[in-house]
N, C-alpha and C. Protein backbone atom coordinates (compact mmCIF):
# COMPACT_ATOMS: atom_id res chain seq x y z
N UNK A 1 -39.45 -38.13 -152.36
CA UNK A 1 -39.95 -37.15 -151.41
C UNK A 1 -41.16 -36.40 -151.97
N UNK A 2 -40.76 -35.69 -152.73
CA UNK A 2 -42.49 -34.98 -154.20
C UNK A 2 -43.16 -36.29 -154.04
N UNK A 3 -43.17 -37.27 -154.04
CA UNK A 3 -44.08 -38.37 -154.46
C UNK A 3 -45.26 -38.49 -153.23
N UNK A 4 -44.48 -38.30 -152.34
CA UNK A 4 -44.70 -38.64 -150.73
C UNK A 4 -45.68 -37.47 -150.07
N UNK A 5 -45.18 -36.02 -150.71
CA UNK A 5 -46.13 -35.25 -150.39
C UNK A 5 -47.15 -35.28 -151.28
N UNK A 6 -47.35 -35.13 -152.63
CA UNK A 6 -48.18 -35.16 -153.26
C UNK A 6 -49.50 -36.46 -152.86
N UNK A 7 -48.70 -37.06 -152.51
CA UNK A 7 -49.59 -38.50 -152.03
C UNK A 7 -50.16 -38.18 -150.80
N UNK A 8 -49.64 -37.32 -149.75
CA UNK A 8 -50.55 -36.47 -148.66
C UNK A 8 -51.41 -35.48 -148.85
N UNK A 9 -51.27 -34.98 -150.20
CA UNK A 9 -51.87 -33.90 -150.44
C UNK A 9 -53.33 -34.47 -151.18
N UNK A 10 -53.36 -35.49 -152.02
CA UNK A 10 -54.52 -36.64 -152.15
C UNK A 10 -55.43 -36.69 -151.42
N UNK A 11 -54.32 -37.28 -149.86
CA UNK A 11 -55.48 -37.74 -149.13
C UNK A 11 -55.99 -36.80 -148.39
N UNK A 12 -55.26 -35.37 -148.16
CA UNK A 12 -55.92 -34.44 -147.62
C UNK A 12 -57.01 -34.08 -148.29
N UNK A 13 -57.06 -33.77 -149.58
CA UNK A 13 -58.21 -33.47 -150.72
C UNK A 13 -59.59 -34.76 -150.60
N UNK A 14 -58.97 -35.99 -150.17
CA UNK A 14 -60.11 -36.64 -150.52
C UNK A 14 -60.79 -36.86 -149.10
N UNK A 15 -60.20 -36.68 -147.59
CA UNK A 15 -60.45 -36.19 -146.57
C UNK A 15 -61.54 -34.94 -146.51
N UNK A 16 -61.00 -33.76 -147.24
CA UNK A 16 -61.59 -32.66 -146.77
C UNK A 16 -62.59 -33.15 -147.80
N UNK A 17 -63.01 -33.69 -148.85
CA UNK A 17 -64.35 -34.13 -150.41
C UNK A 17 -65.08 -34.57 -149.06
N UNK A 18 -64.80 -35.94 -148.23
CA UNK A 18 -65.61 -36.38 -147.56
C UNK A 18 -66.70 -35.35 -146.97
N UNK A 19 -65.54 -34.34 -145.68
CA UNK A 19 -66.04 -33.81 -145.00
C UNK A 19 -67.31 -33.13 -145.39
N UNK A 20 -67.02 -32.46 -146.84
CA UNK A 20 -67.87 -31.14 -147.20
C UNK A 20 -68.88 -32.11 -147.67
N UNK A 21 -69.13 -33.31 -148.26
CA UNK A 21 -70.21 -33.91 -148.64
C UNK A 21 -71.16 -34.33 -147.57
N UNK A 22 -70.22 -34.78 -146.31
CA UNK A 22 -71.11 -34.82 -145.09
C UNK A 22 -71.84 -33.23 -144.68
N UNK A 23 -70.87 -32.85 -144.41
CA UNK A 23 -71.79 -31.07 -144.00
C UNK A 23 -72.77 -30.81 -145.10
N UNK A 24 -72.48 -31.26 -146.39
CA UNK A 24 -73.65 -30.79 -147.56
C UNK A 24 -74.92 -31.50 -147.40
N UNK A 25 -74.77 -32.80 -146.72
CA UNK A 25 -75.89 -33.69 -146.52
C UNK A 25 -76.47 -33.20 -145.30
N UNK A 26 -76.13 -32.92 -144.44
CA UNK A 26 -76.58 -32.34 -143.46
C UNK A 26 -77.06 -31.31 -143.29
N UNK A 27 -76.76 -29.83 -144.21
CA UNK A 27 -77.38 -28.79 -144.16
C UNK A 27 -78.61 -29.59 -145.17
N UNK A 28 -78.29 -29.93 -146.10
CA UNK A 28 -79.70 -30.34 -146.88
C UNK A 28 -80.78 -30.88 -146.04
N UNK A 29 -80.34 -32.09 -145.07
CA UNK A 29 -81.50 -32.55 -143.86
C UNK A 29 -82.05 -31.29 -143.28
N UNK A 30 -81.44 -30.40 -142.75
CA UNK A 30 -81.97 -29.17 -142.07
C UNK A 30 -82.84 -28.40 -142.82
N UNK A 31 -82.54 -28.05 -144.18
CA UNK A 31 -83.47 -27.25 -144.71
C UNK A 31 -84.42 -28.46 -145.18
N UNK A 32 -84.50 -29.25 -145.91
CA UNK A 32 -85.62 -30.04 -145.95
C UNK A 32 -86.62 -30.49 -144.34
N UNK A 33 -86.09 -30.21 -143.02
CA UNK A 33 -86.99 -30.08 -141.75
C UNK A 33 -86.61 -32.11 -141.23
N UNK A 34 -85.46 -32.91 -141.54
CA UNK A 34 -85.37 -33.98 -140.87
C UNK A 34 -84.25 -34.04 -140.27
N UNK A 35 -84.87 -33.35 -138.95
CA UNK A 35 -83.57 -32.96 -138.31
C UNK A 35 -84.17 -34.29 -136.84
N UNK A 36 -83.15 -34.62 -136.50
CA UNK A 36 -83.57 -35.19 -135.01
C UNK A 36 -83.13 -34.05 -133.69
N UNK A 37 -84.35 -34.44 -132.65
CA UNK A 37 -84.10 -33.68 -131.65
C UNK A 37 -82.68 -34.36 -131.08
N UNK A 38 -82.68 -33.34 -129.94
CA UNK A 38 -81.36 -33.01 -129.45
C UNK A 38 -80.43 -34.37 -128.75
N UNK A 39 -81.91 -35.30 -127.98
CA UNK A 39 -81.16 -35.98 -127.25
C UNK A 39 -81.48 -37.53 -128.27
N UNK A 40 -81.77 -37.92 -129.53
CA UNK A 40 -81.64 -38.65 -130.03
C UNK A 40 -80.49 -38.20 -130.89
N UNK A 41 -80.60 -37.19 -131.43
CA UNK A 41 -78.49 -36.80 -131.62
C UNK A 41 -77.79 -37.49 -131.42
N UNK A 42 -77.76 -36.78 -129.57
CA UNK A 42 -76.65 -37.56 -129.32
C UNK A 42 -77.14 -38.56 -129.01
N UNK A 43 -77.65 -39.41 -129.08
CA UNK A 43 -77.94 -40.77 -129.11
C UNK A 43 -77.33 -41.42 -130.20
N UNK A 44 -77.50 -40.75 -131.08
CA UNK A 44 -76.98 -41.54 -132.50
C UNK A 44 -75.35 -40.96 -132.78
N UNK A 45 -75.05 -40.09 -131.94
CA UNK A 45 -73.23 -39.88 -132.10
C UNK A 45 -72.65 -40.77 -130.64
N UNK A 46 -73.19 -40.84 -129.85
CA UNK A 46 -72.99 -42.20 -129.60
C UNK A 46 -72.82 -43.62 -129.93
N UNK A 47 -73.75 -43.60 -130.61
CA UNK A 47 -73.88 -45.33 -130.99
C UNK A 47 -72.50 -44.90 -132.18
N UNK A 48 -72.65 -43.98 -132.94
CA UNK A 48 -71.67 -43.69 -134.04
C UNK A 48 -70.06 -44.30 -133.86
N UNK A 49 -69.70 -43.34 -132.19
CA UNK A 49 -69.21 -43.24 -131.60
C UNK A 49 -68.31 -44.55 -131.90
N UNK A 50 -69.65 -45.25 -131.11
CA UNK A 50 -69.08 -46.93 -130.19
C UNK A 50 -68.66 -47.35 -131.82
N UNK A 51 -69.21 -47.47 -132.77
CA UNK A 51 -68.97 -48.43 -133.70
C UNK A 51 -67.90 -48.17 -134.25
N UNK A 52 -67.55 -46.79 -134.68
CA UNK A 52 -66.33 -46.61 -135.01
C UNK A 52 -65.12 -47.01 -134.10
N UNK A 53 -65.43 -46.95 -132.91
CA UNK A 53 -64.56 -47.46 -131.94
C UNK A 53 -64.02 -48.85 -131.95
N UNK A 54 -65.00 -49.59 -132.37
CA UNK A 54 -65.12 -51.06 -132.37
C UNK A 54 -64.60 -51.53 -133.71
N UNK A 55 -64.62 -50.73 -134.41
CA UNK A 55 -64.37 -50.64 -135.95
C UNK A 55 -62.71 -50.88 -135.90
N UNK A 56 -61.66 -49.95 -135.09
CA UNK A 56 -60.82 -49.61 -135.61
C UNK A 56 -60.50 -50.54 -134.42
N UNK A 57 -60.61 -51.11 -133.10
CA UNK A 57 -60.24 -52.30 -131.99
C UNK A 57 -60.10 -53.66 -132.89
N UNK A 58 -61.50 -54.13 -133.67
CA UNK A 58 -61.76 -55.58 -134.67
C UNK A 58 -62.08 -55.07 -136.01
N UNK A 59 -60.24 -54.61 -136.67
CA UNK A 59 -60.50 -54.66 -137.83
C UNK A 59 -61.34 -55.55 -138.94
């Protein structure tokens, strides 16, 4: 049971590493000024979107 949480508690830690490295890359794009406008955004969390979608349909 300890084994089982500790082993959730991993992947929560290496979950939340991801997250903050993405947000860290991203505030860095912003202050360096390569930001995309609004509607190529979402253009590209779209396409994001689809692939991940497609990703997890054809492993």
């Amino acid at each position: 049971m300890t084994r089982a949480i500790t082993n959730r508690k991993n992947e929560n830690n290496e979950e939340n590493s991801k997250l903050f490295r993405a947000l860290d890359r991203g505030m860095d794009d912003m202050e360096a000024g390569r930001e995309l406008p609004v509607e190529e955004a979402f253009q590209k969390i779209s396409e994001l979107r689809r692939m991940r979608r497609n990703e997890r349909i054809f492993p």
